[in-house]
Protein backbone atom coordinates (compact mmCIF):
# COMPACT_ATOMS: atom_id res chain seq x y z
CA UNK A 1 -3.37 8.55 20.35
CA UNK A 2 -1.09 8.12 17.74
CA UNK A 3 -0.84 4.51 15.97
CA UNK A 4 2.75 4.20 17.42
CA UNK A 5 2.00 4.66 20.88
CA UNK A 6 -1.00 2.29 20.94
CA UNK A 7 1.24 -0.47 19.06
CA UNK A 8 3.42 0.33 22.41
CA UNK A 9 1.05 -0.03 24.92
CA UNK A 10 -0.69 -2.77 22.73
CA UNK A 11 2.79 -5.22 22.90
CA UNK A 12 3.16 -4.48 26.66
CA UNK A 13 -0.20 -5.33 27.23
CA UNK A 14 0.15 -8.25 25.41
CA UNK A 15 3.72 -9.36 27.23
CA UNK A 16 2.10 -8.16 30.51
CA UNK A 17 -0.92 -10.53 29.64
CA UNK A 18 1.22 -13.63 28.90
CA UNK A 19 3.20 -13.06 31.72
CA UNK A 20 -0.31 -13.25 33.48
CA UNK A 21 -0.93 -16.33 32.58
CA UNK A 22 2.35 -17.51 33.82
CA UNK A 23 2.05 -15.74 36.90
CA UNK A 24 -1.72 -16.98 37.35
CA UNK A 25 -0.89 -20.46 37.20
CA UNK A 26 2.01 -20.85 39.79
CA UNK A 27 -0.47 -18.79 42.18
CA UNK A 28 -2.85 -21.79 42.07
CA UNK A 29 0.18 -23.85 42.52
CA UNK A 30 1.38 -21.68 45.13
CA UNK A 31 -1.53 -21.97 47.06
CA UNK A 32 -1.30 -25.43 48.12
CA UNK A 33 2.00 -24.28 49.88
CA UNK A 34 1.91 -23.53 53.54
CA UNK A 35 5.51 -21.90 53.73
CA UNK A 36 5.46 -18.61 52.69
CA UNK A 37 1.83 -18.50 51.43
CA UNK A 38 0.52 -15.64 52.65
CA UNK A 39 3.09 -13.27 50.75
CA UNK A 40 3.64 -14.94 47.74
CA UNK A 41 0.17 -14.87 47.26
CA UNK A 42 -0.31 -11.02 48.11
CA UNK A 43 2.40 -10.21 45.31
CA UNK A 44 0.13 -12.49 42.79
CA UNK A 45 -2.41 -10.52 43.39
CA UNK A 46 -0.87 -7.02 43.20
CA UNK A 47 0.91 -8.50 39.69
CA UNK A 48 -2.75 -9.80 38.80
CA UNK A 49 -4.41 -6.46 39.49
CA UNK A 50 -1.79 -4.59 37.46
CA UNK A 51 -2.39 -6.77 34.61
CA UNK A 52 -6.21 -6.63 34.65
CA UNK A 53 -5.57 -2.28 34.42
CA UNK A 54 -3.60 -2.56 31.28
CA UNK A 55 -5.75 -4.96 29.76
CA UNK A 56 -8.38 -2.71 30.50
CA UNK A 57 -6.36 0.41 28.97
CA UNK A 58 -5.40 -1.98 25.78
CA UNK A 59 -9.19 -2.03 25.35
CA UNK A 60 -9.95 1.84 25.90
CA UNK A 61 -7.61 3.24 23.36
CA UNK A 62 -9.08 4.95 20.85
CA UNK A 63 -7.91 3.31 17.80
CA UNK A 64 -8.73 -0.15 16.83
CA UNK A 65 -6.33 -3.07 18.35
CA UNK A 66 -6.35 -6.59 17.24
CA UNK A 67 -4.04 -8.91 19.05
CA UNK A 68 -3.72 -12.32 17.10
CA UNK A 69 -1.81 -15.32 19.01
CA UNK A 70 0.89 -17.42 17.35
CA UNK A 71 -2.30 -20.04 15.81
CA UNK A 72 -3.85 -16.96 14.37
CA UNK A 73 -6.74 -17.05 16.86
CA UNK A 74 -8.33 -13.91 19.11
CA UNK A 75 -5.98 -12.93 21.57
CA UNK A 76 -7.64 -9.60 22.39
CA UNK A 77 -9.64 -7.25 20.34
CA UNK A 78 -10.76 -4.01 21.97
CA UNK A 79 -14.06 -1.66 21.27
CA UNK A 80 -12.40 0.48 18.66
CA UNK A 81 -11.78 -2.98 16.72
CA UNK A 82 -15.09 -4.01 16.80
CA UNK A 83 -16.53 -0.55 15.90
CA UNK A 84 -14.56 0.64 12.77
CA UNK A 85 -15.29 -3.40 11.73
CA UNK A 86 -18.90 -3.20 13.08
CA UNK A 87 -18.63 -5.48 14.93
CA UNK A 88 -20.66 -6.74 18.63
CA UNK A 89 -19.47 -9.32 21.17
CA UNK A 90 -21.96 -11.79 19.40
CA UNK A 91 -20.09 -11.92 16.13
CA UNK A 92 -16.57 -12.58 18.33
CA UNK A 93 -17.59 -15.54 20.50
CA UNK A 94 -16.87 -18.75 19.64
CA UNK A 95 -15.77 -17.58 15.94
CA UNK A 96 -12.82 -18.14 13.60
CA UNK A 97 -10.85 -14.93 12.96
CA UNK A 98 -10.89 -14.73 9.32
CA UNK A 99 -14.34 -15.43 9.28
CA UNK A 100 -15.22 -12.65 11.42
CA UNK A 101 -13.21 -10.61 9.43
CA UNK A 102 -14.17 -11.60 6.06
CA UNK A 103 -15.29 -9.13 3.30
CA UNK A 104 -13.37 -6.02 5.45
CA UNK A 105 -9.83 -6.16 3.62
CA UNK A 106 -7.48 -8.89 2.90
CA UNK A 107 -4.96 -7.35 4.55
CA UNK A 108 -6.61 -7.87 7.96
CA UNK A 109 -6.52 -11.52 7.25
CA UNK A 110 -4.58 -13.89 9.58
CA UNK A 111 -1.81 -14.63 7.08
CA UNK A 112 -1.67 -10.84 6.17
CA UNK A 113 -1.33 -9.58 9.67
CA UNK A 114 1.36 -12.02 10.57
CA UNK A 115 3.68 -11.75 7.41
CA UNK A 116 3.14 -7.96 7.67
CA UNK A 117 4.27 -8.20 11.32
CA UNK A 118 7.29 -10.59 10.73
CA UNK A 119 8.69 -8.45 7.86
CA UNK A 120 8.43 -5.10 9.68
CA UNK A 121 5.92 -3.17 7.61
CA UNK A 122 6.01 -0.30 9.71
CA UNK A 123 1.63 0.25 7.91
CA UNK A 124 0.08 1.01 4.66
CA UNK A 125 -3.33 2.37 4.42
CA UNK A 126 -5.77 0.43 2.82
CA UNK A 127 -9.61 1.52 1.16
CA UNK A 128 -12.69 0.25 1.86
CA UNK A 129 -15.89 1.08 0.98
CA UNK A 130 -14.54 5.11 0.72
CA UNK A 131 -13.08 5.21 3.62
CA UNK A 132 -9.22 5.08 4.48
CA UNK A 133 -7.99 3.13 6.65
CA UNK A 134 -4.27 2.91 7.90
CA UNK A 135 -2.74 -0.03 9.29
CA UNK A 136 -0.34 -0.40 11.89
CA UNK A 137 1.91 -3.79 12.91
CA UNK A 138 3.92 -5.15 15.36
CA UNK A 139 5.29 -8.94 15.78
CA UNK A 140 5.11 -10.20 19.43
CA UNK A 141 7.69 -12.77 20.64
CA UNK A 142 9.21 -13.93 23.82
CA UNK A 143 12.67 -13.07 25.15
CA UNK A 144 14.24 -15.86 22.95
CA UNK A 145 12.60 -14.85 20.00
CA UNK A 146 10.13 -17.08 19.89
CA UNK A 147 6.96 -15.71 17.95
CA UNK A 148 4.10 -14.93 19.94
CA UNK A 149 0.91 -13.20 17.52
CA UNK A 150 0.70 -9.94 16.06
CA UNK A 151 -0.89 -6.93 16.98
CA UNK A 152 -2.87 -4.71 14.28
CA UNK A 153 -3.46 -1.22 15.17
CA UNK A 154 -6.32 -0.06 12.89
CA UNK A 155 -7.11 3.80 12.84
CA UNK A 156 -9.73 5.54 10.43
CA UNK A 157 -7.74 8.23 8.39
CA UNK A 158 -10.87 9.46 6.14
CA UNK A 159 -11.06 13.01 7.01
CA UNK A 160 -7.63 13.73 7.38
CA UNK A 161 -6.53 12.00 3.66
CA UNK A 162 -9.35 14.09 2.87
CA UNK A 163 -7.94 17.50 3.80
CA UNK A 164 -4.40 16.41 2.78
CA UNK A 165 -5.83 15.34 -0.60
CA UNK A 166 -7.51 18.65 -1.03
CA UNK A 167 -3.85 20.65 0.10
CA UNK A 168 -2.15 18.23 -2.13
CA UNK A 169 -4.05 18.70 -5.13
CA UNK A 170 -4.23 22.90 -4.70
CA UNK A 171 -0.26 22.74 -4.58
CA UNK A 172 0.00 20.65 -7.02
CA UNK A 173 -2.13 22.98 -9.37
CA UNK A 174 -0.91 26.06 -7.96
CA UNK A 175 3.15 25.51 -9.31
CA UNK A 176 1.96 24.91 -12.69
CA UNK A 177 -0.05 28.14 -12.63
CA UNK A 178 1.99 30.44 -11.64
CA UNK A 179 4.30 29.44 -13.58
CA UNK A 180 1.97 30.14 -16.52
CA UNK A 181 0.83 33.65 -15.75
CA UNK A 182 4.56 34.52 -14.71
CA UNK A 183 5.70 33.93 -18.19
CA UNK A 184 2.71 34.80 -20.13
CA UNK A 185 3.08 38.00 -17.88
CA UNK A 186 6.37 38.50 -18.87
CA UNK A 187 5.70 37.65 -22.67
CA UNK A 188 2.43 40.26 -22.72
CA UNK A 189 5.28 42.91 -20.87
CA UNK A 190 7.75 41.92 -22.93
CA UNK A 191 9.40 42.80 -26.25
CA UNK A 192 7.64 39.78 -28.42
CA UNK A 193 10.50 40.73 -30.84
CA UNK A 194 12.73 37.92 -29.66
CA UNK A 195 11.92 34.96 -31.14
CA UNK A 196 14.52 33.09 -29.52
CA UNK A 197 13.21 33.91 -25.65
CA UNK A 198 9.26 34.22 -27.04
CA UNK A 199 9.84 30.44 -28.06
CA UNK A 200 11.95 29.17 -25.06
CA UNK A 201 8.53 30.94 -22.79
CA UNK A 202 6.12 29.63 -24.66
CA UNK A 203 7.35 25.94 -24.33
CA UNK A 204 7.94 26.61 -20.24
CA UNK A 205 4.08 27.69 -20.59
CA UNK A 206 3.16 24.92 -23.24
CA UNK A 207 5.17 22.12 -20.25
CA UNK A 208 3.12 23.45 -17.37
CA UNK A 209 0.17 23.11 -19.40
CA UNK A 210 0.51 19.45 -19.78
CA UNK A 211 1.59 19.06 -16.10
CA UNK A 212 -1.64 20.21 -15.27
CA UNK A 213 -3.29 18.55 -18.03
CA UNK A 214 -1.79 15.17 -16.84
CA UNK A 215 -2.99 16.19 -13.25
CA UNK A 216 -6.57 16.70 -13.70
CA UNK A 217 -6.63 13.47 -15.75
CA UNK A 218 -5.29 11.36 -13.04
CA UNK A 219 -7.83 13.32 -10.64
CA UNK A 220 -10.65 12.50 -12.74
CA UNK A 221 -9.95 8.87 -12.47
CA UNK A 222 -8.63 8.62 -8.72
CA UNK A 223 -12.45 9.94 -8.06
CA UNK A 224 -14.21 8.20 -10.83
CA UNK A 225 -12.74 5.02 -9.61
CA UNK A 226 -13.42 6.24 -5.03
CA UNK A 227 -16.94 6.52 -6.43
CA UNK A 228 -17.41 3.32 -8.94
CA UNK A 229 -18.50 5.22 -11.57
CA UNK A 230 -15.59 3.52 -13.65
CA UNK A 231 -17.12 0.10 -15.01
CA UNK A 232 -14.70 -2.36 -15.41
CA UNK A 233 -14.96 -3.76 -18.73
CA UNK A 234 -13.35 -7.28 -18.54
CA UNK A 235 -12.35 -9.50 -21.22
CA UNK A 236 -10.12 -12.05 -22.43
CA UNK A 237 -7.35 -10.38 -23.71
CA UNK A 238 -4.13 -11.17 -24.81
CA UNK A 239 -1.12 -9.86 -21.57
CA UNK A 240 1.96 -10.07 -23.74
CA UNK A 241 0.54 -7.83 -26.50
CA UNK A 242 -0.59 -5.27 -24.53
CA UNK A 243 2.97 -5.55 -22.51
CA UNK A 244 4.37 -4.90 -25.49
CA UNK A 245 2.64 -1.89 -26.51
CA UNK A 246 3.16 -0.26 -23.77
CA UNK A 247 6.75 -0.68 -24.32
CA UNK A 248 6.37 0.72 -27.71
CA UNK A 249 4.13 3.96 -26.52
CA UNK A 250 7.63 4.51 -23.68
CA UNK A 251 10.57 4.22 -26.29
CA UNK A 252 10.86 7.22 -26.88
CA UNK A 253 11.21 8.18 -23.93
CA UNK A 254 13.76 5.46 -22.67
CA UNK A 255 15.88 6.20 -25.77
CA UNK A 256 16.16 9.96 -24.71
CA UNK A 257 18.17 8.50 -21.73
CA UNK A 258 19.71 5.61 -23.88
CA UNK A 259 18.26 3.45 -20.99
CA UNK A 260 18.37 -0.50 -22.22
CA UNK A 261 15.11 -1.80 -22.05
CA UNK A 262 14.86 -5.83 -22.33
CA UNK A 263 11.98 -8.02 -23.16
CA UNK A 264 12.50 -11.00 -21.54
CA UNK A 265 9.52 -13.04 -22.52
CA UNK A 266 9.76 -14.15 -26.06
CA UNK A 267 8.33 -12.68 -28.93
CA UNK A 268 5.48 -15.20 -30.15
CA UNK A 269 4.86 -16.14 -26.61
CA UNK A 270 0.64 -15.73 -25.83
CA UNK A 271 -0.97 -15.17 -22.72
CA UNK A 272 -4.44 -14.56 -22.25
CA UNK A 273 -5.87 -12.54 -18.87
CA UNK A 274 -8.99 -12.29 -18.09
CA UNK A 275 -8.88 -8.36 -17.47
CA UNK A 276 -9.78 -4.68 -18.30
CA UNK A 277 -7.28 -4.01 -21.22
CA UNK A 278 -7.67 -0.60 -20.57
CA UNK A 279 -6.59 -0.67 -17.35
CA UNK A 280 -3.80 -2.77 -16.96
CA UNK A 281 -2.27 -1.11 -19.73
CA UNK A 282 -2.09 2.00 -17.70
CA UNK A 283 -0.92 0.43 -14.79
CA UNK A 284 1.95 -0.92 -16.66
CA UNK A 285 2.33 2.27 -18.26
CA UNK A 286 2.38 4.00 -14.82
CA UNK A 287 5.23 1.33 -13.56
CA UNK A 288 7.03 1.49 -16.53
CA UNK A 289 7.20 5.14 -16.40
CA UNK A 290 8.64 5.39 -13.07
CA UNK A 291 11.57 2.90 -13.79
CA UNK A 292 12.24 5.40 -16.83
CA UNK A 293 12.29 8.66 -14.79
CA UNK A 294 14.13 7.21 -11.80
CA UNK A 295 16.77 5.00 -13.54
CA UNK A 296 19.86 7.24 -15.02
CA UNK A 297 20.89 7.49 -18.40
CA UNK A 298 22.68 4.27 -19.55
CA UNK A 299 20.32 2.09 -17.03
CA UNK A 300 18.81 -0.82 -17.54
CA UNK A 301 14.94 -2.02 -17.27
CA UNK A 302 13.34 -5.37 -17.55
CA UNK A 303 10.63 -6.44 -18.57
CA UNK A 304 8.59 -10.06 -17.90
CA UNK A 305 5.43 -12.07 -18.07
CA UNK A 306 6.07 -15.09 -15.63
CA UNK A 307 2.91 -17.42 -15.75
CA UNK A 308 2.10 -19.69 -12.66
CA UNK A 309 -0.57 -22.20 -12.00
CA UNK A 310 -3.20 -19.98 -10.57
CA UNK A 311 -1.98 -16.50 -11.62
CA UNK A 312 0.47 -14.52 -14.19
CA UNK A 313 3.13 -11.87 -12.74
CA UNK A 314 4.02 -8.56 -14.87
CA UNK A 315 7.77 -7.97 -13.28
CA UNK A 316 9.54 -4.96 -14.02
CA UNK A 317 12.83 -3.97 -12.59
CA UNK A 318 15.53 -1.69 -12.92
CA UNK A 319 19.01 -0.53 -11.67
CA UNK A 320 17.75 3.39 -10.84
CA UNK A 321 18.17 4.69 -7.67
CA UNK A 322 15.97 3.01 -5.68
CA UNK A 323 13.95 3.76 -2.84
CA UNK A 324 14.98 4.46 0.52
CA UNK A 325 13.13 1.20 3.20
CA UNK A 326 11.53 3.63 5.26
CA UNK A 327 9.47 5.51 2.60
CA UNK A 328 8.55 1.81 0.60
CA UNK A 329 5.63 1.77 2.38
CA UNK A 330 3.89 5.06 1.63
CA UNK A 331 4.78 4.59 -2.30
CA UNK A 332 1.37 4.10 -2.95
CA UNK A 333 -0.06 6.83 -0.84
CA UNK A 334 -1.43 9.66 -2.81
CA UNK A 335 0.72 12.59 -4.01
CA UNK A 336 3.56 10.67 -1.94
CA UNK A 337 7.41 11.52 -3.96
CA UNK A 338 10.54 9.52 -2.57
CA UNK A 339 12.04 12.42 -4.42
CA UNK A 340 9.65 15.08 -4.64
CA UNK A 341 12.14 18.03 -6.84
CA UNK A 342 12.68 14.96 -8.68
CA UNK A 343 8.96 13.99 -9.24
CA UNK A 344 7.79 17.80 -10.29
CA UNK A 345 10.84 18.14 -12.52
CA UNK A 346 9.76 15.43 -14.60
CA UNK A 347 6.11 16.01 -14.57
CA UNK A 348 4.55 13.57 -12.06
CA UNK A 349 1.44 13.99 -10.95
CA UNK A 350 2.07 11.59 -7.74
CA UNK A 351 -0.97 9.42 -8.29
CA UNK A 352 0.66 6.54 -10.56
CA UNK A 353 0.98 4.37 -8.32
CA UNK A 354 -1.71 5.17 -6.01
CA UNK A 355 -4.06 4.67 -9.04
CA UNK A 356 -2.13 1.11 -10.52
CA UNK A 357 -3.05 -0.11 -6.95
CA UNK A 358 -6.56 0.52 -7.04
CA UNK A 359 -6.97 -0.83 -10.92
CA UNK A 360 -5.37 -3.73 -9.37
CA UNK A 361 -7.08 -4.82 -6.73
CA UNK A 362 -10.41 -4.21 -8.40
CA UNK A 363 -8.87 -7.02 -10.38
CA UNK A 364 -8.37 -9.19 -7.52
CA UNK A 365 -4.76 -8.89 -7.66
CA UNK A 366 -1.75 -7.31 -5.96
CA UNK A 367 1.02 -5.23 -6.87
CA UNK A 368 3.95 -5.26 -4.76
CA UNK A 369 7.56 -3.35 -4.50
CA UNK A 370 10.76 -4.32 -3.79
CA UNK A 371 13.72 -1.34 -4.08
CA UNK A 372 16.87 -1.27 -2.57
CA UNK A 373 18.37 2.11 -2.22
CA UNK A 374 20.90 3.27 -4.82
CA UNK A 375 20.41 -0.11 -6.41
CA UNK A 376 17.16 -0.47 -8.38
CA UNK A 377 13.35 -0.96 -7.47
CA UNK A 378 11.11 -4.52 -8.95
CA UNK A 379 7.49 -4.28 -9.35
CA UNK A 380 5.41 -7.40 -9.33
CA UNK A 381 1.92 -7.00 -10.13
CA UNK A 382 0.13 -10.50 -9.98
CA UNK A 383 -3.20 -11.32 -11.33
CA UNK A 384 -5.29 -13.83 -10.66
CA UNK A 385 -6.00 -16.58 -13.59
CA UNK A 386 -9.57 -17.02 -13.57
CA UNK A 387 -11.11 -21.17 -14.49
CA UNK A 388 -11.37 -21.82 -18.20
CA UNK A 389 -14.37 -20.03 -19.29
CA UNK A 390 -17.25 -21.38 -21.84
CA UNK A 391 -18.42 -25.36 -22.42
CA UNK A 392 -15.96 -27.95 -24.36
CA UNK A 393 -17.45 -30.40 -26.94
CA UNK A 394 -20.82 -28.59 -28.03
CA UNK A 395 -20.23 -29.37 -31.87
């Protein structure tokens, strides 16, 4: 059943079960009643009967529902819940949501589910423990509008990301190389004579080669960091500088398109993260990248460090072309291109973003997106600002 349909049958169940309890409570009241009892009460139970079938079919479907009430307590979670969450009946009763679902993913938390629903994230898929996950919402309300819960649709993806992954990654490798032997074909056929056309082939050839180059790199990684085998080597590091470096290591390239590219934090300002230098660099690299390639020549990008009381924001926006609301949500799927003649003609390898996520949260922070078509995109990538470390006062 596809995530879609069960979010369908999930909110009528839902509606149907309210109504229930509506229905349920002027039958007791009903009851009492002498005129008219006997049919009243016979359509009560005929509504009552239909309700207890699609709570029952709510609880069948295949793919994991969780139905959260207004208070952010269990309104109804069904077997395929409890399974991909390993979960039995004795870890449900009598518990707090967010407890039960603790350690799983933040973004099955109370909060998450409800903001997600309000906003009308249509999903995202979400790792854990190397498995994929994706995550469907829905916000429930009444017929004025008034909110009512959630309902998460949860569905395990793993084998399926696995065999797109694998098609992905053969295409993407496949364009480069034919590319290669076509030319070097043509070269080894050809009259090597003219320097002018040997040159202009050999650069085609010596660009596909770096496509691919870039490609495998950013494959490495993605699996180095599904498997762990990347050790996160945190220290205290100073944000700003390495901000501005990877400004300096993109100039180039932004002056190529005589983009404007603006600092905003000040020069001596200092900021020290507790963070994988490494790392974050390339995320910002990765972000910073993107707003290059996607805004036009002439654009504009900013740049900024905004610290806050418990965490520091990297924000970097520009005026390119945006991206269209219904694809924001898959930007950080693998191999996923808004724009994907776009994306190839300028050499990306698709996994940017997916792989500035992952670096992210393994930071215990979040990266988020906010793009208005035609307009410009903002990323905000927050990180969390650990408690001063080491002992005051020891000499």
């Amino acid at each position: 059943m596809t995530t879609t349909t069960a979010l369908l049958i999930t909110a009528i169940a839902f509606l149907a079960l309210t109504l229930g309890v509506c229905l349920l409570y002027f039958h007791r009241k009903l009851r009492v009643s002498e005129a008219g009892r006997i049919s009243v009460t016979a359509d009560f139970e005929a509504a009552e009967y239909r309700l207890r079938l699609l709570e029952s079919a709510v609880r069948q479907i295949g793919d994991g529902v969780i139905i959260l009430a207004e208070n952010g307590g269990f309104a109804l979670i069904n077997e395929g819940a409890k399974m991909l969450l390993g979960l039995d009946d004795s870890d449900i009763a009598g518990q707090v949501y967010d407890e039960v679902v603790a350690g799983f993913s933040e973004k099955l938390e109370t909060k998450a589910i409800l903001e997600a629903a309000a906003e009308g994230h249509s999903g995202e898929t979400v790792t854990v423990d190397g498995r994929y996950y994706r995550l469907g919402f829905a916000a429930l309300g009444d017929e004025d509008g008034n909110s009512r819960g959630a309902v998460c649709v949860i569905s395990d993806v793993t084998e399926s990301m696995q065999t797109d992954f694998v098609a992905n990654v053969s295409h993407e490798l496949k364009t480069p190389l034919t590319a290669v032997k076509s030319y070097a074909e043509t070269l080894l056929k050809g009259d090597l004579s003219d320097e002018a056309m040997t040159r202009d082939f050999l650069g085609v050839i010596d660009s596909e080669a770096d496509r691919m180059d870039r490609l495998v790199r950013d494959l490495l990684i993605m699996t180095r960091i599904d498997g762990g085998a990347i050790s996160r080597e945190m220290v205290e590091s100073d944000l700003p500088t390495l901000v501005r470096t990877a400004m300096k290591k993109l100039s180039m390239e932004a002056k190529e398109k005589a983009l404007t590219v603006n600092r905003m934090f000040s020069e001596n300002f200092i900021f020290s993260a507790y963070m994988d230098r490494d790392r974050m660099e390339q995320v910002v690299l990765n972000i910073l990248s993107n707003a290059i390639k996607y805004t036009d020549e002439k654009g504009r990008i900013d740049v900024d460090i905004i610290p806050n009381e418990n965490c520091v924001q990297i924000v970097i926006s520009d005026n390119g072309i945006g991206i269209p609301e219904k694809a924001q949500a898959r930007v950080f799927e693998r191999f996923f291109r808004v724009d994907k003649a776009r994306s190839r003609q300028m050499g990306g390898s698709g996994l940017g973003l997916a792989i500035s996520r992952q670096i992210v949260d393994a930071h215990g922070g979040e990266i988020e997106i906010e793009s208005k078509y035609g307009k410009g995109t903002k990323v905000t990538v927050t990180l969390p600002i650990p408690g001063r470390r080491g002992k005051r006062g020891i000499l």
